[in-house]
N, C-alpha and C. Protein backbone atom coordinates (compact mmCIF):
# COMPACT_ATOMS: atom_id res chain seq x y z
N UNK A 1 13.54 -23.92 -22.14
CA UNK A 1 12.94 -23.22 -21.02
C UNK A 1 13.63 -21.87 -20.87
N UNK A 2 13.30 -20.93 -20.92
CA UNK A 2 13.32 -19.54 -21.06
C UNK A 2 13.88 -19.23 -19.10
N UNK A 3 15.10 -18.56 -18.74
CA UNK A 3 15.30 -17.95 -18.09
C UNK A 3 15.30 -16.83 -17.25
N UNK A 4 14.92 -16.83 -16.21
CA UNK A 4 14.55 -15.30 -15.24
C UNK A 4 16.03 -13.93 -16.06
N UNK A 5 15.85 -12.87 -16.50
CA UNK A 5 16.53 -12.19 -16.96
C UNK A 5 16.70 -10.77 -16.29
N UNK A 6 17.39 -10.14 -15.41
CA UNK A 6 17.56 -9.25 -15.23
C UNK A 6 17.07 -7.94 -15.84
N UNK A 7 16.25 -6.91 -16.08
CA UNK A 7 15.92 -6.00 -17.04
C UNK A 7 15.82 -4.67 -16.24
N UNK A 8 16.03 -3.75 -17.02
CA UNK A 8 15.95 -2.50 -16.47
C UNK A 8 14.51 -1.47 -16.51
N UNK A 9 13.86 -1.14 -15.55
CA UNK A 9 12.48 -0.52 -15.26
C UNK A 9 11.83 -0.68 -16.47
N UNK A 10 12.50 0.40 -17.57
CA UNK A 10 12.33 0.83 -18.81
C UNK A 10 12.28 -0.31 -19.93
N UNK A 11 12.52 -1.85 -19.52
CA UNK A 11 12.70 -2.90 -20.40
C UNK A 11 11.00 -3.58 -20.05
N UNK A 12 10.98 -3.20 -18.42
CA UNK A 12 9.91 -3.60 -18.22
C UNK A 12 8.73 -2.91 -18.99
N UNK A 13 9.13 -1.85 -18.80
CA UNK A 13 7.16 -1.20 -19.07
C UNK A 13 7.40 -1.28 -20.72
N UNK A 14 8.46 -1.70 -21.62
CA UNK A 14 7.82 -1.80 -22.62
C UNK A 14 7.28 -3.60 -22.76
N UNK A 15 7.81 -4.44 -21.82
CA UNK A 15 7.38 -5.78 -22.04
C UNK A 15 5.71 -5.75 -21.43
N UNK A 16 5.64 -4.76 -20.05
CA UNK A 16 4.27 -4.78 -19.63
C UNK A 16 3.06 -3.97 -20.99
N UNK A 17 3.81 -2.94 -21.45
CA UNK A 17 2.33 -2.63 -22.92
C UNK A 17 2.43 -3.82 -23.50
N UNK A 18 3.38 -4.42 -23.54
CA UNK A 18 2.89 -5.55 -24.79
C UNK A 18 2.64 -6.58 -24.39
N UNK A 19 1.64 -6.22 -22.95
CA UNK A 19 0.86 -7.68 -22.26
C UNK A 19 1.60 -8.30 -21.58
N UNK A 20 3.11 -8.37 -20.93
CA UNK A 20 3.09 -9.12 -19.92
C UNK A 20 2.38 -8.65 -18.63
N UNK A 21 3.20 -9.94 -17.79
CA UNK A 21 2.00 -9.73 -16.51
C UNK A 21 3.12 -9.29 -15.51
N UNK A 22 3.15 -8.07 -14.80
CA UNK A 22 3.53 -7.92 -14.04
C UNK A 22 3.09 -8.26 -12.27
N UNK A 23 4.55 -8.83 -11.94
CA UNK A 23 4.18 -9.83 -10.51
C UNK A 23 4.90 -9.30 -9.35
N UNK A 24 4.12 -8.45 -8.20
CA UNK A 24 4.69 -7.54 -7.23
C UNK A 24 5.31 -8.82 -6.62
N UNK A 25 6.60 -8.84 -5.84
CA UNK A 25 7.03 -10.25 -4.66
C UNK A 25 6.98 -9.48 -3.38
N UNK A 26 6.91 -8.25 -3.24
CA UNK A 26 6.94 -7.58 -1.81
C UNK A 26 6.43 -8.04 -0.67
N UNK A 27 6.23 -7.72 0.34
CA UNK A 27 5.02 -8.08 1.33
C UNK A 27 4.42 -7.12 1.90
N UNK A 28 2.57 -7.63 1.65
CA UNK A 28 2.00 -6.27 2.26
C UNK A 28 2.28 -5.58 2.42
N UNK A 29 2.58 -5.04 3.71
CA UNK A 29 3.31 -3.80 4.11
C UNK A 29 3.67 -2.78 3.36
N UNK A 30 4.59 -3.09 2.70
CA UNK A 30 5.71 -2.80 1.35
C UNK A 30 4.94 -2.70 0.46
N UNK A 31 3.44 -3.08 -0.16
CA UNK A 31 3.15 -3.06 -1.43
C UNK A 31 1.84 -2.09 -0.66
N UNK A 32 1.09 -1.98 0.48
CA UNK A 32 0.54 -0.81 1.15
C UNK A 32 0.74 0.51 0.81
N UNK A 33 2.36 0.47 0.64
CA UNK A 33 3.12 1.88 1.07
C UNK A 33 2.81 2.61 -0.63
N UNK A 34 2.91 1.35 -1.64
CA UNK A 34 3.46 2.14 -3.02
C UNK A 34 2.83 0.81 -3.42
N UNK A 35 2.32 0.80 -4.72
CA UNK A 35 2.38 0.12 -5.55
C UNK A 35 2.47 0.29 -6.98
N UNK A 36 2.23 -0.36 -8.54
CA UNK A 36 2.23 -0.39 -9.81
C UNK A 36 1.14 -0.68 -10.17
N UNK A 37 0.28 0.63 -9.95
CA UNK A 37 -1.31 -0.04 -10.69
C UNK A 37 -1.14 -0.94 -11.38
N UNK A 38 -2.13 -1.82 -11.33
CA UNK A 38 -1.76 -3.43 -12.08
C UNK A 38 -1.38 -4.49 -12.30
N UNK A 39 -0.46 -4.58 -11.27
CA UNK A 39 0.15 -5.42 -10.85
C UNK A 39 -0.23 -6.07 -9.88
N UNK A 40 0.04 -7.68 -10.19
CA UNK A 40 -0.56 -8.54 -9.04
C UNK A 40 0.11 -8.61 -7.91
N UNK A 41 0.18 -9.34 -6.50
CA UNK A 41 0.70 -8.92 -5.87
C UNK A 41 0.55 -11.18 -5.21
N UNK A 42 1.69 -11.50 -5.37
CA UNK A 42 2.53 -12.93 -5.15
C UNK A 42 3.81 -12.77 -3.98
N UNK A 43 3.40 -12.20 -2.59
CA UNK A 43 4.34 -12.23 -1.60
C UNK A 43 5.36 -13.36 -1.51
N UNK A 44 6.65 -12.60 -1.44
CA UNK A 44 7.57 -13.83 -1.45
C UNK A 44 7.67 -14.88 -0.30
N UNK A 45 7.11 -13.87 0.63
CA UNK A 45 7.30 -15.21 1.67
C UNK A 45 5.85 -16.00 1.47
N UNK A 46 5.16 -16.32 0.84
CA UNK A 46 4.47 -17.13 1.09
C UNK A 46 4.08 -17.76 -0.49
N UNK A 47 5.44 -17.92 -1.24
CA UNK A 47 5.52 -17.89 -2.34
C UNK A 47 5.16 -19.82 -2.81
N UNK A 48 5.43 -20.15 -1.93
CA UNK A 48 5.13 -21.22 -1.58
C UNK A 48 3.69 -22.05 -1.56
N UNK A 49 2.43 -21.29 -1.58
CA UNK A 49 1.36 -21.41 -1.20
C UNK A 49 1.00 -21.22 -2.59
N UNK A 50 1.54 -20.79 -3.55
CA UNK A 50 0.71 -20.28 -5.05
C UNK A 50 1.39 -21.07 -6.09
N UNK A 51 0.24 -21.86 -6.60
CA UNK A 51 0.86 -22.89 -7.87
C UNK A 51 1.05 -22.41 -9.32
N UNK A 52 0.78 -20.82 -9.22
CA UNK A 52 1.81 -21.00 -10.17
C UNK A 52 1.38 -18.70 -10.33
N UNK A 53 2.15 -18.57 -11.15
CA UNK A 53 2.15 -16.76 -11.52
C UNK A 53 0.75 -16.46 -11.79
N UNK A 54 0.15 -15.50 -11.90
CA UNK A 54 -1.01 -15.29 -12.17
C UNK A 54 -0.92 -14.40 -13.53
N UNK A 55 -0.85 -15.44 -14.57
CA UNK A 55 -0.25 -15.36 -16.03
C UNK A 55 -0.93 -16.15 -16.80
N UNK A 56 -1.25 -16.19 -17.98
CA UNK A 56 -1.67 -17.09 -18.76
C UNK A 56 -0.41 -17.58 -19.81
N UNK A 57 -0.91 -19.04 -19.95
CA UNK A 57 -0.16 -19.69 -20.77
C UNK A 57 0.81 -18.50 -21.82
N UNK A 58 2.37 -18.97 -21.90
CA UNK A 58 2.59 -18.32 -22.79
C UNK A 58 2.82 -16.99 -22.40
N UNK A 59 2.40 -16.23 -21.14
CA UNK A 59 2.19 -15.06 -21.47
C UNK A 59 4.23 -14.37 -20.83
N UNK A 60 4.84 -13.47 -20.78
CA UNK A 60 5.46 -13.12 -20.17
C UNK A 60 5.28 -12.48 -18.74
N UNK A 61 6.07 -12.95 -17.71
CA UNK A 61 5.95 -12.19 -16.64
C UNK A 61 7.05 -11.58 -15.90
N UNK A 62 6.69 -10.49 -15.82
CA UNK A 62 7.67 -9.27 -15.13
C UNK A 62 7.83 -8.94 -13.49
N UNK A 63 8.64 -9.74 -12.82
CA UNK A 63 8.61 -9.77 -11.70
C UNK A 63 9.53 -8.70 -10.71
N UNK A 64 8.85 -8.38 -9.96
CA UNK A 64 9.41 -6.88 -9.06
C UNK A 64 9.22 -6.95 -7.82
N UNK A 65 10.52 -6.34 -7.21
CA UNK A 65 10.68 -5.94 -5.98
C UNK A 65 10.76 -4.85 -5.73
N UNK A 66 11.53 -4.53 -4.60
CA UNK A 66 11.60 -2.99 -3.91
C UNK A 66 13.28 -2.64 -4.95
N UNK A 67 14.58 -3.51 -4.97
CA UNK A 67 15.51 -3.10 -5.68
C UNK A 67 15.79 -3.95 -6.35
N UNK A 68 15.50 -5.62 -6.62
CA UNK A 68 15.84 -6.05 -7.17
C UNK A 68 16.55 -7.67 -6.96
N UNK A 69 16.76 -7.22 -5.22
CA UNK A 69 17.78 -8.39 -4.82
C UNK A 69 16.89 -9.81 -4.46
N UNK A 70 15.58 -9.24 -4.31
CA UNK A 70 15.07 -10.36 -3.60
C UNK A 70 14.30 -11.36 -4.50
N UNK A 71 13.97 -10.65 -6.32
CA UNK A 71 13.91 -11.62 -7.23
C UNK A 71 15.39 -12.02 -7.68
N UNK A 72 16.44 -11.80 -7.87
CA UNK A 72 17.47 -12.25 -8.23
C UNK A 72 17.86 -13.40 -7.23
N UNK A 73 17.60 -13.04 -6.11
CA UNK A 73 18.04 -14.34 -4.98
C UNK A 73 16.92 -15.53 -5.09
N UNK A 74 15.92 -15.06 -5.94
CA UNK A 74 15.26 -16.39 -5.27
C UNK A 74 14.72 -16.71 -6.84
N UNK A 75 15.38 -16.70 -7.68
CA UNK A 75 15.20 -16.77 -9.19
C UNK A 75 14.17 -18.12 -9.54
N UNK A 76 15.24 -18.92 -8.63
CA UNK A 76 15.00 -20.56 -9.03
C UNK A 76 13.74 -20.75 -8.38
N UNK A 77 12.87 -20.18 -7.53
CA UNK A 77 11.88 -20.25 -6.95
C UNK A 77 11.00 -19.50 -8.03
N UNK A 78 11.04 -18.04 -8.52
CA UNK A 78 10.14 -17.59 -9.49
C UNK A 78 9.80 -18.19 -10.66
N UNK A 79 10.93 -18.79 -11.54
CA UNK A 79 11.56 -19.72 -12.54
C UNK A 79 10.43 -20.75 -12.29
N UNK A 80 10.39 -21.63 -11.26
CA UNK A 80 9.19 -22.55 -11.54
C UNK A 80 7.92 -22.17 -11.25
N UNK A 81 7.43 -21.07 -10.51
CA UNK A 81 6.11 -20.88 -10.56
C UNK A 81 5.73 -20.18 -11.92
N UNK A 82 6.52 -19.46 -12.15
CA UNK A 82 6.41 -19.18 -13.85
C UNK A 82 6.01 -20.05 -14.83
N UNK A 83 6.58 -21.57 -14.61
CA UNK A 83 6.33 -22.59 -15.33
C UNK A 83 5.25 -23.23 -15.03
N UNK A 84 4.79 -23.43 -13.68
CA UNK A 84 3.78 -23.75 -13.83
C UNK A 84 2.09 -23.99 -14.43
């Protein structure tokens, strides 16, 4: 089972050309203000309610916040909807 990995912007957008799925965790508000054309948008607080990333089998997904802290804190929560 493949691990949530820390990556830097620039690690991302080359994993997003090569088809992963990038997954906003912000909330509204916050994803109102700015967003990443393309990116889906999986609020963390209600992270709970969604069975699983909006990813296909296999696929990689690139998950983002505003700096970083709030996918690193809640890893083990992204980690299984990923799997799902």
């Amino acid at each position: 089972m493949a691990q949530l990995q820390k990556i830097s912007p620039q690690q991302a957008k080359i994993l997003i050309d090569k088809g992963a799925v990038l997954v906003d965790i912000r909330e509204a508000d916050e994803r109102a203000r700015a967003s990443i054309s393309g990116s889906a948008h999986m609020p963390l607080s209600r992270i709970e309610n969604y069975k699983s990333a909006p990813a296909a089998t296999g696929q990689v997904i690139v998950y983002h916040c505003k700096t970083g802290n709030r996918t690193s804190v809640n890893a083990a929560k992204l980690q299984e909807k990923a799997l799902c």
